[in-house]
C-alpha atoms as a PDB file:
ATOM      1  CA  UNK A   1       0.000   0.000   0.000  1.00  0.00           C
ATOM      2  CA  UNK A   2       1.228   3.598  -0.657  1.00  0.00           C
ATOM      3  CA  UNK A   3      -0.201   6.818  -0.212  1.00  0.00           C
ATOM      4  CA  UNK A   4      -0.694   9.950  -2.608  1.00  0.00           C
ATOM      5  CA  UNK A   5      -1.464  13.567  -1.997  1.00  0.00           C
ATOM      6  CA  UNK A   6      -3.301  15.803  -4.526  1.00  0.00           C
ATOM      7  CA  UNK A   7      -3.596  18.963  -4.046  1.00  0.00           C
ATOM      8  CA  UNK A   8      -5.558  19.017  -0.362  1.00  0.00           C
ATOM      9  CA  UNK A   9      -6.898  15.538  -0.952  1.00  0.00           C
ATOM     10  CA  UNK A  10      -5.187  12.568  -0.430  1.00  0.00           C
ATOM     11  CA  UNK A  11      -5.723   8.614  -1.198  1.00  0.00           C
ATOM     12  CA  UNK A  12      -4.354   5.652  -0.263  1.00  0.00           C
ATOM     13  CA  UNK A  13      -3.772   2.814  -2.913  1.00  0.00           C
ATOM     14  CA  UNK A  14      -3.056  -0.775  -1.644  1.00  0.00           C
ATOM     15  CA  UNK A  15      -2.091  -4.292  -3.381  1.00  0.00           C
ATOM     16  CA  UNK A  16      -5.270  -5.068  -5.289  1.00  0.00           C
ATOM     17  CA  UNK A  17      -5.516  -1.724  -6.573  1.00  0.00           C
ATOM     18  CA  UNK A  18      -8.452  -0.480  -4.649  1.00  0.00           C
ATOM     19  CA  UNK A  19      -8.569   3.979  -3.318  1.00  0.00           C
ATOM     20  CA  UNK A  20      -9.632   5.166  -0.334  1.00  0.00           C
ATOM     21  CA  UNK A  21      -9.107   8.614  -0.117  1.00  0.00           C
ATOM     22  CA  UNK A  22      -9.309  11.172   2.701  1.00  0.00           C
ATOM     23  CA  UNK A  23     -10.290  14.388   1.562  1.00  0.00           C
ATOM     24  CA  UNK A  24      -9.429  17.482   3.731  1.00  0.00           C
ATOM     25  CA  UNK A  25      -6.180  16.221   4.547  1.00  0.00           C
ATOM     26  CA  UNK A  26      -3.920  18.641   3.027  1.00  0.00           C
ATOM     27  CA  UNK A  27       0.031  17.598   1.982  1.00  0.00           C
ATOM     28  CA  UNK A  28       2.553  17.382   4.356  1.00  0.00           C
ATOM     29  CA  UNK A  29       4.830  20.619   3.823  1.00  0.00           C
ATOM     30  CA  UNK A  30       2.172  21.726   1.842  1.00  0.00           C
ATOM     31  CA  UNK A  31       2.491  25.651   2.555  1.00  0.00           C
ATOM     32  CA  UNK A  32      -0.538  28.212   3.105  1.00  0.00           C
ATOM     33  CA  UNK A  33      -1.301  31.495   1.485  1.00  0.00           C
ATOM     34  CA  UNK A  34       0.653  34.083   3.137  1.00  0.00           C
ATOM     35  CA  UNK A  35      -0.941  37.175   4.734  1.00  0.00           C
ATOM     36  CA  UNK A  36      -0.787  40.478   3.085  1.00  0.00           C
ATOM     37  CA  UNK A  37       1.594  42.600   4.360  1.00  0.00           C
ATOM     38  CA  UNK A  38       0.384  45.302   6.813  1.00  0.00           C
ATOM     39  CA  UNK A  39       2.262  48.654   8.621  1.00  0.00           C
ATOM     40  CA  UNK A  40       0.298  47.451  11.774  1.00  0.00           C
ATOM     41  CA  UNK A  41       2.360  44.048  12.209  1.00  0.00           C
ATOM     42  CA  UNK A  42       5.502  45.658  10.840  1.00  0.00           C
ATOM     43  CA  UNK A  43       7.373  45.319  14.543  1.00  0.00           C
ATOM     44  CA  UNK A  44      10.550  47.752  13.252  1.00  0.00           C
ATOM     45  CA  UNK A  45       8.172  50.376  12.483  1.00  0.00           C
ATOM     46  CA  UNK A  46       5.827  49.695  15.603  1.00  0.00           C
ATOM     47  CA  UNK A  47       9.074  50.007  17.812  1.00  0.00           C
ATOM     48  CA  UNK A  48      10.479  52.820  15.753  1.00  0.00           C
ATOM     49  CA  UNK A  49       7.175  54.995  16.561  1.00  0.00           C
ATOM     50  CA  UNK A  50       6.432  54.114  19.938  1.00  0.00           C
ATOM     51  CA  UNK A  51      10.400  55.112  20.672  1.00  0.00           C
ATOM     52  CA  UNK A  52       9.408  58.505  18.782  1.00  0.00           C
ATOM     53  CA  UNK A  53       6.008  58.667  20.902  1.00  0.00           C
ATOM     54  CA  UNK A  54       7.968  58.351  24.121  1.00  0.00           C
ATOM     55  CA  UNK A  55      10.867  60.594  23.078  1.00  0.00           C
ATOM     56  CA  UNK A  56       8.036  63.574  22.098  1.00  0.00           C
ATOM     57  CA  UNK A  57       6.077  63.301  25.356  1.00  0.00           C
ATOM     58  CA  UNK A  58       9.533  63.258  27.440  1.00  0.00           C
ATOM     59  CA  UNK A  59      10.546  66.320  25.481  1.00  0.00           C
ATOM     60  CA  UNK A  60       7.445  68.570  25.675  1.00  0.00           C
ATOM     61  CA  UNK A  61       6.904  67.618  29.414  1.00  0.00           C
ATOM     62  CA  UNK A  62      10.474  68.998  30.309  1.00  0.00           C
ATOM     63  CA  UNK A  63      10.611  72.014  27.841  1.00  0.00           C
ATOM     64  CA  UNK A  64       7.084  72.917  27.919  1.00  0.00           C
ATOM     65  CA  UNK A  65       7.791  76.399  29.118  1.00  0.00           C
ATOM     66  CA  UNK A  66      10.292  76.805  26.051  1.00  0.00           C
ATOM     67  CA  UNK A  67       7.663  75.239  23.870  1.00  0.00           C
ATOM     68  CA  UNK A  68       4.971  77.898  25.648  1.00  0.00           C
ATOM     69  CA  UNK A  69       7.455  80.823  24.958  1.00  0.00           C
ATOM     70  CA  UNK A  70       8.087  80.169  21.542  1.00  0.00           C
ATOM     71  CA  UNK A  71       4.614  79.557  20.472  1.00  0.00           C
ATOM     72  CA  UNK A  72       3.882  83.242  22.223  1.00  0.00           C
ATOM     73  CA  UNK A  73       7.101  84.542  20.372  1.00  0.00           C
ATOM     74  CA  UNK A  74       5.855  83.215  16.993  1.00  0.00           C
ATOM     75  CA  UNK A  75       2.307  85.153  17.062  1.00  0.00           C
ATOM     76  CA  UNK A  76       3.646  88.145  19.349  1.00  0.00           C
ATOM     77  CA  UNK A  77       7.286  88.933  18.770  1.00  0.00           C
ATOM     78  CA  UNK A  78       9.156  90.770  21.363  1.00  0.00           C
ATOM     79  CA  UNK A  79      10.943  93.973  20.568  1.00  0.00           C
ATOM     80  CA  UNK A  80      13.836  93.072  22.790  1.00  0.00           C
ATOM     81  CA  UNK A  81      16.348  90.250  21.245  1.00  0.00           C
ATOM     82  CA  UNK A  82      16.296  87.139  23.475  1.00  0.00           C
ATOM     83  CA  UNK A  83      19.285  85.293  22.435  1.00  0.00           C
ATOM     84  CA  UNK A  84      19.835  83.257  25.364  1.00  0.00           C
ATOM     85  CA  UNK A  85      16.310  81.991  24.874  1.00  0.00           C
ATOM     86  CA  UNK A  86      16.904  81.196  21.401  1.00  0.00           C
ATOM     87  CA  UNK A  87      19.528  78.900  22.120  1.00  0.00           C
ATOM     88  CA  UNK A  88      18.048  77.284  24.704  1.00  0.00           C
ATOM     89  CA  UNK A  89      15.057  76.473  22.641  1.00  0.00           C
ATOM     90  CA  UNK A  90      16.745  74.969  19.339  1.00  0.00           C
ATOM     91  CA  UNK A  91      18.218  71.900  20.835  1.00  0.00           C
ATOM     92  CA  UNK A  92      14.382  70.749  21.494  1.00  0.00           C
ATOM     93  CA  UNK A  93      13.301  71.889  18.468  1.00  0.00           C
ATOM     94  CA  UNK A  94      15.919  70.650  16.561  1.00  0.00           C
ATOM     95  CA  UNK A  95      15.051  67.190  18.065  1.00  0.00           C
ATOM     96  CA  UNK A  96      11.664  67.696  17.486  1.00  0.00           C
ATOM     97  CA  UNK A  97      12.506  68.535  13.592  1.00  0.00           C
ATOM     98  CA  UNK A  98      14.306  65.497  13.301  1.00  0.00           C
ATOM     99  CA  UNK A  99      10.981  63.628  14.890  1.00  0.00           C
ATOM    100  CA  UNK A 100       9.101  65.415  11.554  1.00  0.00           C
ATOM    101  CA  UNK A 101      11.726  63.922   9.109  1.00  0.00           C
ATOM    102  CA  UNK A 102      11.081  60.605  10.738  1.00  0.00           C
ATOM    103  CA  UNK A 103       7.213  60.818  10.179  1.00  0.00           C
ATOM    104  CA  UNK A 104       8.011  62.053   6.927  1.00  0.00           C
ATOM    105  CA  UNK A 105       9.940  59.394   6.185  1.00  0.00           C
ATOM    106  CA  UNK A 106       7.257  56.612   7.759  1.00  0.00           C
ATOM    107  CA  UNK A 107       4.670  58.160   5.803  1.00  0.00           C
ATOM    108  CA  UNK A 108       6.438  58.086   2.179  1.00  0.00           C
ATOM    109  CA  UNK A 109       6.788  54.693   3.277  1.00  0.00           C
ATOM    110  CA  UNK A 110       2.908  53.975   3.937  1.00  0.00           C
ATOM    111  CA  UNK A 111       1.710  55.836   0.743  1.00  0.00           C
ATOM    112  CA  UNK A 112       3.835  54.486  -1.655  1.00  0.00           C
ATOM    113  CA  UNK A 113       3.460  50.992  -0.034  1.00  0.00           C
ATOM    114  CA  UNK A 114      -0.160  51.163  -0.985  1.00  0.00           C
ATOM    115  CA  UNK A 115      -0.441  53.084  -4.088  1.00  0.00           C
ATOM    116  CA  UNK A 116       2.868  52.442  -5.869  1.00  0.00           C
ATOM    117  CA  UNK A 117       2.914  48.787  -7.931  1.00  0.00           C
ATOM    118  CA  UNK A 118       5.853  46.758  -7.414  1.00  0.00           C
ATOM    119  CA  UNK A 119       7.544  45.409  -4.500  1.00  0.00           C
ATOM    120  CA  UNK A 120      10.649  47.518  -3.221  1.00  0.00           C
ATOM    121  CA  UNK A 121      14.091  46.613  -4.275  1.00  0.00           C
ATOM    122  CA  UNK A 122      14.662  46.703  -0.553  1.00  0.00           C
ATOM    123  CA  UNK A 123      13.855  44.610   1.742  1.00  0.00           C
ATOM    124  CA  UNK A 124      13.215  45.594   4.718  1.00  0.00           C
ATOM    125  CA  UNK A 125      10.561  48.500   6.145  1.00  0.00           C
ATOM    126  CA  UNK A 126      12.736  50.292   7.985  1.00  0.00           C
ATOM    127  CA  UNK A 127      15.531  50.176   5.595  1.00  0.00           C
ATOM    128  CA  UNK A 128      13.158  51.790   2.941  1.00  0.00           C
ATOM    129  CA  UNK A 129      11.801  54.318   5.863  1.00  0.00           C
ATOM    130  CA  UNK A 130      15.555  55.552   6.644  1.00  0.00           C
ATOM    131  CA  UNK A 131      16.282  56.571   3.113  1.00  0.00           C
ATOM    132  CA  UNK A 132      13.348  58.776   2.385  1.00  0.00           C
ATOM    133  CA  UNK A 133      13.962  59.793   6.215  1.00  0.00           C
ATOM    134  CA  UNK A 134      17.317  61.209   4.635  1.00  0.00           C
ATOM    135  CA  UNK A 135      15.706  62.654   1.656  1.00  0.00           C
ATOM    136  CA  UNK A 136      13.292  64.864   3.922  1.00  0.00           C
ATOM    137  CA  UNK A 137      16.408  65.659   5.979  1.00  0.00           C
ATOM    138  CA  UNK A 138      18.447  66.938   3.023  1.00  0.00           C
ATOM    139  CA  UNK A 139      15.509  69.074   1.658  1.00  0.00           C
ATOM    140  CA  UNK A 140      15.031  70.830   5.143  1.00  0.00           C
ATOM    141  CA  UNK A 141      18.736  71.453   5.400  1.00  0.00           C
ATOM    142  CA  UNK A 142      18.940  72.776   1.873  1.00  0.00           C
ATOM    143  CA  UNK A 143      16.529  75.593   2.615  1.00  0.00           C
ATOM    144  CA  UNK A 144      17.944  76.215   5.841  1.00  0.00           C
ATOM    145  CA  UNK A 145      20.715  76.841   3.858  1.00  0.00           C
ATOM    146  CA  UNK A 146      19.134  78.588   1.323  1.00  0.00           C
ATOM    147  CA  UNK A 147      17.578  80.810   3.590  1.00  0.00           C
ATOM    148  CA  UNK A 148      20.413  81.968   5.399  1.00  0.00           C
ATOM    149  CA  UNK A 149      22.230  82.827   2.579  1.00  0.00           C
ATOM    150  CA  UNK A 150      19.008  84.889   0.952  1.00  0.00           C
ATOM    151  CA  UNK A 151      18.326  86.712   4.209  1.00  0.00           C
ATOM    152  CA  UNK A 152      21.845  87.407   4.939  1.00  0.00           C
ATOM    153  CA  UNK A 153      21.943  89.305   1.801  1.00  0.00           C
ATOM    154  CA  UNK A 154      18.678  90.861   1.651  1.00  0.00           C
ATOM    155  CA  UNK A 155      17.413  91.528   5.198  1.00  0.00           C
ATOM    156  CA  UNK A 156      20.595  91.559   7.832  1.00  0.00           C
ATOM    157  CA  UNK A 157      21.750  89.777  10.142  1.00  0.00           C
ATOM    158  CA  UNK A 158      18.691  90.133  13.089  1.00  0.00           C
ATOM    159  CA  UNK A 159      15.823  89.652  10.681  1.00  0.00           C
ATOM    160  CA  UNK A 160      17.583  86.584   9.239  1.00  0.00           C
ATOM    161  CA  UNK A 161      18.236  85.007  12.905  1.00  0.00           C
ATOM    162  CA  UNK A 162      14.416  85.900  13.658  1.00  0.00           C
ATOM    163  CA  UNK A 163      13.515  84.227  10.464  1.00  0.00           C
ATOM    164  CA  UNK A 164      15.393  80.487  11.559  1.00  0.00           C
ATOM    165  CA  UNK A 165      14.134  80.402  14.518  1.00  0.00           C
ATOM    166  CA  UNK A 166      10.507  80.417  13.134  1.00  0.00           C
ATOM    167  CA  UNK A 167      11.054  78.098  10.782  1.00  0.00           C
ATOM    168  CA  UNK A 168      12.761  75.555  12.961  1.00  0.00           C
ATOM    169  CA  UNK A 169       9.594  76.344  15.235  1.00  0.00           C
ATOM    170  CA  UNK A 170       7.071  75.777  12.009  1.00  0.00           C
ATOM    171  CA  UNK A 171       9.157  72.366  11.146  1.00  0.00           C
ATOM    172  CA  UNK A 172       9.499  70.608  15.202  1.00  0.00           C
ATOM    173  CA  UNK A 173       5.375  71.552  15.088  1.00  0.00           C
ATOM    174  CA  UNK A 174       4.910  69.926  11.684  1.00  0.00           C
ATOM    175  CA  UNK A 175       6.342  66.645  13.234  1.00  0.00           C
ATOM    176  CA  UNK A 176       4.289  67.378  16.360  1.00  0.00           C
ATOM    177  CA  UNK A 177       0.988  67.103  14.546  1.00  0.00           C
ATOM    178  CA  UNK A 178       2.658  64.344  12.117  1.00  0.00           C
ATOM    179  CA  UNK A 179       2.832  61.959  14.788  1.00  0.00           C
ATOM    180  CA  UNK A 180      -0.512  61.353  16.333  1.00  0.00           C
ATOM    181  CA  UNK A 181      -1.540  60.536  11.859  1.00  0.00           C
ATOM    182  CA  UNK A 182       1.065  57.754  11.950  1.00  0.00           C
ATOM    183  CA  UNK A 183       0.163  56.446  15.040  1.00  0.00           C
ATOM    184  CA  UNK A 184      -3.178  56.293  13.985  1.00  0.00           C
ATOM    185  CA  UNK A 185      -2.612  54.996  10.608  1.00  0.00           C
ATOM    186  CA  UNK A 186      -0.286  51.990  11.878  1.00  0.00           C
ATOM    187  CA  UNK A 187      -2.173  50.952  15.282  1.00  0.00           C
ATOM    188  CA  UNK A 188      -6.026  51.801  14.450  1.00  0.00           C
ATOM    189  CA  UNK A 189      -5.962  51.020  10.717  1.00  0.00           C
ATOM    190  CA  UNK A 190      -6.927  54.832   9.539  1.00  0.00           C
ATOM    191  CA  UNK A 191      -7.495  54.565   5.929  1.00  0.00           C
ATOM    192  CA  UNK A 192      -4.393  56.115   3.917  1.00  0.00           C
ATOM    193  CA  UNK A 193      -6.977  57.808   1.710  1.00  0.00           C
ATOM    194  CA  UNK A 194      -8.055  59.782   5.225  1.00  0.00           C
ATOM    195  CA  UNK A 195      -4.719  60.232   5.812  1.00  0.00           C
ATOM    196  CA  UNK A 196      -3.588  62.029   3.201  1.00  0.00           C
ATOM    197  CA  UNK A 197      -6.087  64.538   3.871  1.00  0.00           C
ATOM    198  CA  UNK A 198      -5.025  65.426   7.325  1.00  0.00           C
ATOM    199  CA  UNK A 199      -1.271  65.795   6.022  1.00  0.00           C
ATOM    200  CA  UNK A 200      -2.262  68.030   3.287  1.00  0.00           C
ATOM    201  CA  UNK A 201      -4.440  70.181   6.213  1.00  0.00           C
ATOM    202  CA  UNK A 202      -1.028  70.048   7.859  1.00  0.00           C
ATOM    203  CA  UNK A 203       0.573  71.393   4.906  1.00  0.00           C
ATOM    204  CA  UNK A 204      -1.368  74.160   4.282  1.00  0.00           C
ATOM    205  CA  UNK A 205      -1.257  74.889   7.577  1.00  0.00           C
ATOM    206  CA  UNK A 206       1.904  74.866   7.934  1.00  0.00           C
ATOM    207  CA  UNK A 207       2.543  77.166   4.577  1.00  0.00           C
ATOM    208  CA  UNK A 208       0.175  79.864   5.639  1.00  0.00           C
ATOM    209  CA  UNK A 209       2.045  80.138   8.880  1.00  0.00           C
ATOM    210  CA  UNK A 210       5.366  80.600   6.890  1.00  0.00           C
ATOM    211  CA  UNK A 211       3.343  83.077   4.763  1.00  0.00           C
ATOM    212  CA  UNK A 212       2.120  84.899   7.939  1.00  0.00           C
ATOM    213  CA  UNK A 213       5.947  84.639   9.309  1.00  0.00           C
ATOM    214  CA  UNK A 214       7.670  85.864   6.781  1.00  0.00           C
ATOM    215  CA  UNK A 215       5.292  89.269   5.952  1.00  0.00           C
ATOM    216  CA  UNK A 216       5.588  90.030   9.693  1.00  0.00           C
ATOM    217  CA  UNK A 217       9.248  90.050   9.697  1.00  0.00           C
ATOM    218  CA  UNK A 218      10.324  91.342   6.623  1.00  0.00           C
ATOM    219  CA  UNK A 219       7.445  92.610   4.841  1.00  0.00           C
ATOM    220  CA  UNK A 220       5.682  94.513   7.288  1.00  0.00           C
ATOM    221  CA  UNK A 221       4.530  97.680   5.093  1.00  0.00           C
ATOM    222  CA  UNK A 222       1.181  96.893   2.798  1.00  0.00           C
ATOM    223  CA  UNK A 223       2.971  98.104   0.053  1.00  0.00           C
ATOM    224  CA  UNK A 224       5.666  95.268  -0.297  1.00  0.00           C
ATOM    225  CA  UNK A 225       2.488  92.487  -0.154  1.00  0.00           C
ATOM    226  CA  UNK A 226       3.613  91.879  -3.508  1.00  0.00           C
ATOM    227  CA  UNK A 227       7.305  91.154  -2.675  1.00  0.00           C
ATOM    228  CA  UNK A 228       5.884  88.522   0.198  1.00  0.00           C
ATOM    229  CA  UNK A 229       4.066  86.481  -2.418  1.00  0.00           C
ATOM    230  CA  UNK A 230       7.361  86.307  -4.714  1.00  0.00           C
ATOM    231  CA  UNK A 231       9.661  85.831  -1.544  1.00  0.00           C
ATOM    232  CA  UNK A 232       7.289  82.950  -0.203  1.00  0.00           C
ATOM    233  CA  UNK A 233       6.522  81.321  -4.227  1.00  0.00           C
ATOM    234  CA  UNK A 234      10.723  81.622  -4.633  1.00  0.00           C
ATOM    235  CA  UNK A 235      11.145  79.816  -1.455  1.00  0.00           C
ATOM    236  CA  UNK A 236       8.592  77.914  -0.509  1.00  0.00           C
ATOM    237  CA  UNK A 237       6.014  76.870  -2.979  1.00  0.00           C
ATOM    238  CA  UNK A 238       8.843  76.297  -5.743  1.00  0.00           C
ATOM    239  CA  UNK A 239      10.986  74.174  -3.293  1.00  0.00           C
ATOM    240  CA  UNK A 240       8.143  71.932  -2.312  1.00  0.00           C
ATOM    241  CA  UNK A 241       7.366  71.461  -6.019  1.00  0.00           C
ATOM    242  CA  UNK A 242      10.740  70.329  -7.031  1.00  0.00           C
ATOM    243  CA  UNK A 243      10.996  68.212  -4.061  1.00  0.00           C
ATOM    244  CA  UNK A 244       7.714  66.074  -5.037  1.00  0.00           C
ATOM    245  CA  UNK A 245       9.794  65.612  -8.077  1.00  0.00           C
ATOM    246  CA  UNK A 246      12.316  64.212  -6.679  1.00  0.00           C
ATOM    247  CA  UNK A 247      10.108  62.111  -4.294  1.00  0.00           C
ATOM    248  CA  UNK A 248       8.716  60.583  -7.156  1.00  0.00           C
ATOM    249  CA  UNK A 249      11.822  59.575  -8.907  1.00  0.00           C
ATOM    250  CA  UNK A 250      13.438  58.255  -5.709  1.00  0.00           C
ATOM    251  CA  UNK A 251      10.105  56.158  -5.542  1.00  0.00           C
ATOM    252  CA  UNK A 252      10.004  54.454  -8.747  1.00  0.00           C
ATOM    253  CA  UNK A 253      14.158  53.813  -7.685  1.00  0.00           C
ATOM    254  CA  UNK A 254      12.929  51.814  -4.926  1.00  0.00           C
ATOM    255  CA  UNK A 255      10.619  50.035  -7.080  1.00  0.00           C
ATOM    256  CA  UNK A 256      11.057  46.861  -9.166  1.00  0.00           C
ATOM    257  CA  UNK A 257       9.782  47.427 -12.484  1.00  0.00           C
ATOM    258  CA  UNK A 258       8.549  44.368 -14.187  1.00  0.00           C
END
């Protein structure tokens, strides 16, 4: 007598020739469909945002009063220069900035997971996550950069210092109000397609603040509303722009193409 397996069916067949089969027995070895892959069971990126979540709250619960001043600075600007307070707010910003690249970076990851075809010529979530967690890093250094050198020239010195601290401010809150979307995204199953509305509210929002920024430090009179709108398109709208750009090509890098 022997035995045969068929697919999830199997029979035996002895000496004279007769089958018995036994259906429902599936093959030994035999291997199962495997489950779809989903952000939620993804344990590097679980363990990479709850290290993130813990990090924020530990950081806003012992610089809250820096956080409180700065937030009053932004909307009501002193007319005496607080240097000392300056520096003692950007190394929590600065940390916080770096929490908004991450998000960034989890969220390229998410989004073209889901709406890009292919499977990514790397392996591994977090290894995929850390490059476009570079790419977000470069891009906010760049116009750092940029902007020093264009206010330098243009405005001084003191308006050009009062300018970097606002945007670090507008870039640690960005990755404030990025984290709770991730979170929810990756442990409650938000739909990406509700997602992506929320970061684009958090987009705009964060562009009109820049707007509102950079009229009331350098572009106070009415006359020079004009100026504002080329300043902000030059730096701000045109930037973003190019970027996408080069989001997208970096994308369809990481993609196999069939």
């Amino acid at each position: 007598m022997w035995t045969t397996f068929d697919g999830s069916s199997a029979y035996d067949v002895d000496s004279t020739g007769s089958v018995t089969f036994h259906v429902g027995q599936p093959a030994e070895g035999e291997l199962g469909t495997p489950r779809p892959y989903s952000v939620g069971r993804d344990d590097g990126l679980s363990a990479l945002l709850l290290v993130c979540f813990v990090s924020l709250i530990v950081v806003m619960a012992t610089t809250r009063r820096i956080a409180s001043r700065q937030l009053k600075e932004f909307f009501f600007p002193s007319a005496a220069d607080d240097h000392g307070g300056q520096q003692h707010a950007t190394p929590p910003l600065l940390f916080l900035a770096t929490i908004n690249c991450v998000m960034m970076g989890v969220c390229s990851f998410i989004y073209a997971d889901s709406h890009v075809a292919g499977l990514f010529t790397v392996s591994s979530s977090l290894a995929v996550t850390a490059i476009f967690f570079g790419l977000f890093v470069v891009y906010f250094a760049l116009k750092w950069l940029v902007y020093n050198i264009v206010n330098g020239i243009l405005f001084g010195g003191k308006k050009s210092l009062q300018w970097q601290q606002a945007y670090l401010f507008l870039v640690a809150m960005e990755g404030v109000l990025m984290l709770p979307l991730v979170l929810m995204v990756v442990f409650l199953g938000l739909s990406v397609e509700k997602a992506f509305y929320y970061f684009i509210f958090v987009l705009i929002l964060n562009k009109t603040l820049a707007f509102y920024k950079s009229r009331s430090i350098f572009f106070r009179q009415k006359i020079l509303f004009l100026q504002n709108i080329l300043y902000f398109c030059a730096l701000e709208v045109m930037p973003l722009f190019a970027f996408g750009g080069i989001w997208l090509l970096l994308t369809q890098f990481l993609i196999v193409n069939y």
